[in-house]
N, C-alpha and C. Protein backbone atom coordinates (compact mmCIF):
# COMPACT_ATOMS: atom_id res chain seq x y z
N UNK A 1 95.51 88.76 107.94
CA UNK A 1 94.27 88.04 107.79
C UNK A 1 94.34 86.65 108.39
N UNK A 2 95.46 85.84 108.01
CA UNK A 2 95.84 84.37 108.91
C UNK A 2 95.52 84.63 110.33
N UNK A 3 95.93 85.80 110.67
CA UNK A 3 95.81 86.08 112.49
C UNK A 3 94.36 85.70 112.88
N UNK A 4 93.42 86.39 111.63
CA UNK A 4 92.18 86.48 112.22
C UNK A 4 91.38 85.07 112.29
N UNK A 5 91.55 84.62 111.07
CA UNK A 5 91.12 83.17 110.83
C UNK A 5 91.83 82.49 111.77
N UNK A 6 92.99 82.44 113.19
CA UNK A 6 93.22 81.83 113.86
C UNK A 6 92.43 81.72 115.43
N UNK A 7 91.12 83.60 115.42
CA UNK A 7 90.70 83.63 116.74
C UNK A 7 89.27 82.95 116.21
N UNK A 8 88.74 82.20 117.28
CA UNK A 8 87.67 81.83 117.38
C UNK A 8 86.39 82.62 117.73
N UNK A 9 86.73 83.72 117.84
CA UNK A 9 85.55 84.46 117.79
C UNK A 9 85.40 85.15 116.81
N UNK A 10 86.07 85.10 115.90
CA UNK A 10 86.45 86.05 114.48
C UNK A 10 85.09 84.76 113.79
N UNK A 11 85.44 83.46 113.52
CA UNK A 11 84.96 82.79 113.00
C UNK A 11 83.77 82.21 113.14
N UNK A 12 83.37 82.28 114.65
CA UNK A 12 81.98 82.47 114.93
C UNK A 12 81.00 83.39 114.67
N UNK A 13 81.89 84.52 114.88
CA UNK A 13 81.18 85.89 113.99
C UNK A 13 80.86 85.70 112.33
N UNK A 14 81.53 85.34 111.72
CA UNK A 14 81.55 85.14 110.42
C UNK A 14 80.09 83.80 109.87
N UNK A 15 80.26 82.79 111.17
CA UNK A 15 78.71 81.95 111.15
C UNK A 15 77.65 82.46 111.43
N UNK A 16 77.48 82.98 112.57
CA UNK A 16 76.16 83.93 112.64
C UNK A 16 75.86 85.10 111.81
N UNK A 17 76.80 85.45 110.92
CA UNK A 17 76.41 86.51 110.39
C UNK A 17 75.73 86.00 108.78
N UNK A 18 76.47 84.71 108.58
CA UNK A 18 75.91 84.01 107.62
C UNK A 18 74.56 83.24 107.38
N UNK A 19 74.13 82.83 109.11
CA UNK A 19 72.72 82.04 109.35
C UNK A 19 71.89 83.50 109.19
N UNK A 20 72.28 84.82 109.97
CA UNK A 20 71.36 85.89 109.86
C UNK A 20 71.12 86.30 108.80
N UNK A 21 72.09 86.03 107.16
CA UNK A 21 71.81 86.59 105.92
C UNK A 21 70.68 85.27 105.27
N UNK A 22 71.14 84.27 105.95
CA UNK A 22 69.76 83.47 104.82
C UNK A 22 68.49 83.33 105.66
N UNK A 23 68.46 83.51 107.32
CA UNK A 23 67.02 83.81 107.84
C UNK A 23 67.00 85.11 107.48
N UNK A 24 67.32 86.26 106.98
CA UNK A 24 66.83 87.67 106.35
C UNK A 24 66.18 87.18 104.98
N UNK A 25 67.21 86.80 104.37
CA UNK A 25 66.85 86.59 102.51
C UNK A 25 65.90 85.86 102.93
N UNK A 26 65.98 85.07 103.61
CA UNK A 26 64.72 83.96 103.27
C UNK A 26 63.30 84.34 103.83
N UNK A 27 63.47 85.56 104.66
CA UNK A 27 62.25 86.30 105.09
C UNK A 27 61.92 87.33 104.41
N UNK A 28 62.60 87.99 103.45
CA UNK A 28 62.16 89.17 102.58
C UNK A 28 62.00 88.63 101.19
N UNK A 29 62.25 87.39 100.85
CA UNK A 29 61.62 86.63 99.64
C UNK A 29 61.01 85.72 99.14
N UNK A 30 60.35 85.29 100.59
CA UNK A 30 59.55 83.93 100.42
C UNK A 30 58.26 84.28 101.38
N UNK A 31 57.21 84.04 100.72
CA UNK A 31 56.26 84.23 101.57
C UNK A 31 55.82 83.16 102.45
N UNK A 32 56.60 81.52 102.58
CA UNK A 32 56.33 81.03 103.84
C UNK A 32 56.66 81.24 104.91
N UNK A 33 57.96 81.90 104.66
CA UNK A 33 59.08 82.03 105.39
C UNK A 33 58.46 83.66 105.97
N UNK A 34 57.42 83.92 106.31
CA UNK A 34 56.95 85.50 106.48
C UNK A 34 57.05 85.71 107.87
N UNK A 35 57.55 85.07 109.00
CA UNK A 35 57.02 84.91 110.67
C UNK A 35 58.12 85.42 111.16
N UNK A 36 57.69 86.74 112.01
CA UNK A 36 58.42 87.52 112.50
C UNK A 36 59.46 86.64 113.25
N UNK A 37 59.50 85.65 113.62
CA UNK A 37 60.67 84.69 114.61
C UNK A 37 61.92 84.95 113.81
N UNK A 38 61.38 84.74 112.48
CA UNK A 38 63.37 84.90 111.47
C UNK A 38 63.72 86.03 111.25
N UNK A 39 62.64 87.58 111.05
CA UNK A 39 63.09 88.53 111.27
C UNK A 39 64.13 89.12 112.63
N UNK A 40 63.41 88.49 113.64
CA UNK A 40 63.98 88.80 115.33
C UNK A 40 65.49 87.97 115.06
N UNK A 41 65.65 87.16 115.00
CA UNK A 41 66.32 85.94 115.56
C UNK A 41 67.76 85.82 114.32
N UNK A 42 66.99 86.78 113.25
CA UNK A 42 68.15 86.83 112.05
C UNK A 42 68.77 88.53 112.46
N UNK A 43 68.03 89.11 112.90
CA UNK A 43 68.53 91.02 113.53
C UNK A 43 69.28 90.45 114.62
N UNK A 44 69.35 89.76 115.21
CA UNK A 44 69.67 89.06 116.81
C UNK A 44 71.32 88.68 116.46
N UNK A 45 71.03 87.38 115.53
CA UNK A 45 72.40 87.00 114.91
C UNK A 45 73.09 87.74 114.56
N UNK A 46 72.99 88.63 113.64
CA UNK A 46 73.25 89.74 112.68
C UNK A 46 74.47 90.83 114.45
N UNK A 47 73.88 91.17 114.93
CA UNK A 47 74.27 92.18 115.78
C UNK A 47 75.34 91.13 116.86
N UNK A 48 74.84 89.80 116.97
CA UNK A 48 75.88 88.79 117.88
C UNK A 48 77.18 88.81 117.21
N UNK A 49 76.83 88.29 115.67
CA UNK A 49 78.15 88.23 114.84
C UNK A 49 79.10 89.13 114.44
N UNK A 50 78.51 90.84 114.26
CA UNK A 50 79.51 91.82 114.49
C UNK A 50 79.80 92.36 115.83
N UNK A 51 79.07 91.66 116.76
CA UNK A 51 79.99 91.82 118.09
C UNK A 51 81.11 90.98 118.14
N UNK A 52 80.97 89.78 117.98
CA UNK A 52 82.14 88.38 117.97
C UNK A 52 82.88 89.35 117.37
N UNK A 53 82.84 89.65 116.11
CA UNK A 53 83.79 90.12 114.86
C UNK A 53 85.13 91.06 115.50
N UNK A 54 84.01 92.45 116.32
CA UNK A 54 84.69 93.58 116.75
C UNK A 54 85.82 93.20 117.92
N UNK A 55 85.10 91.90 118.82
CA UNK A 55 85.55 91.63 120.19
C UNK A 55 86.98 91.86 120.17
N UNK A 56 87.69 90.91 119.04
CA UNK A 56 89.18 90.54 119.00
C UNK A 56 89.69 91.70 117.71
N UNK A 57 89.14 92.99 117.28
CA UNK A 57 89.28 93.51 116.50
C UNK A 57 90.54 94.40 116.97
């Protein structure tokens, strides 16, 4: 696990996957927050960050 926390794309993966869980939550439980931009842009992150993840897998 130290190995992984040493590649930088491991850990970038692990940020975008975290901005894509609170633009999701924050689009499936708030009705200001309703504009398809955080749906797109949080599915977007979401699929960047388990690419980073897999890259050095």
């Amino acid at each position: 696990m130290s190995e992984k926390l040493n590649q930088l794309s491991f850990i970038i993966g692990v940020f975008f996957i975290l901005v894509a869980l609170v633009l999701l939550i924050g689009y499936l439980t708030t009705s200001s927050l309703k504009h398809g931009i955080n749906l797109y842009t949080g599915m977007a992150m979401m699929i960047f960050g388990l690419v980073m993840i897999k890259l050095k897998a």
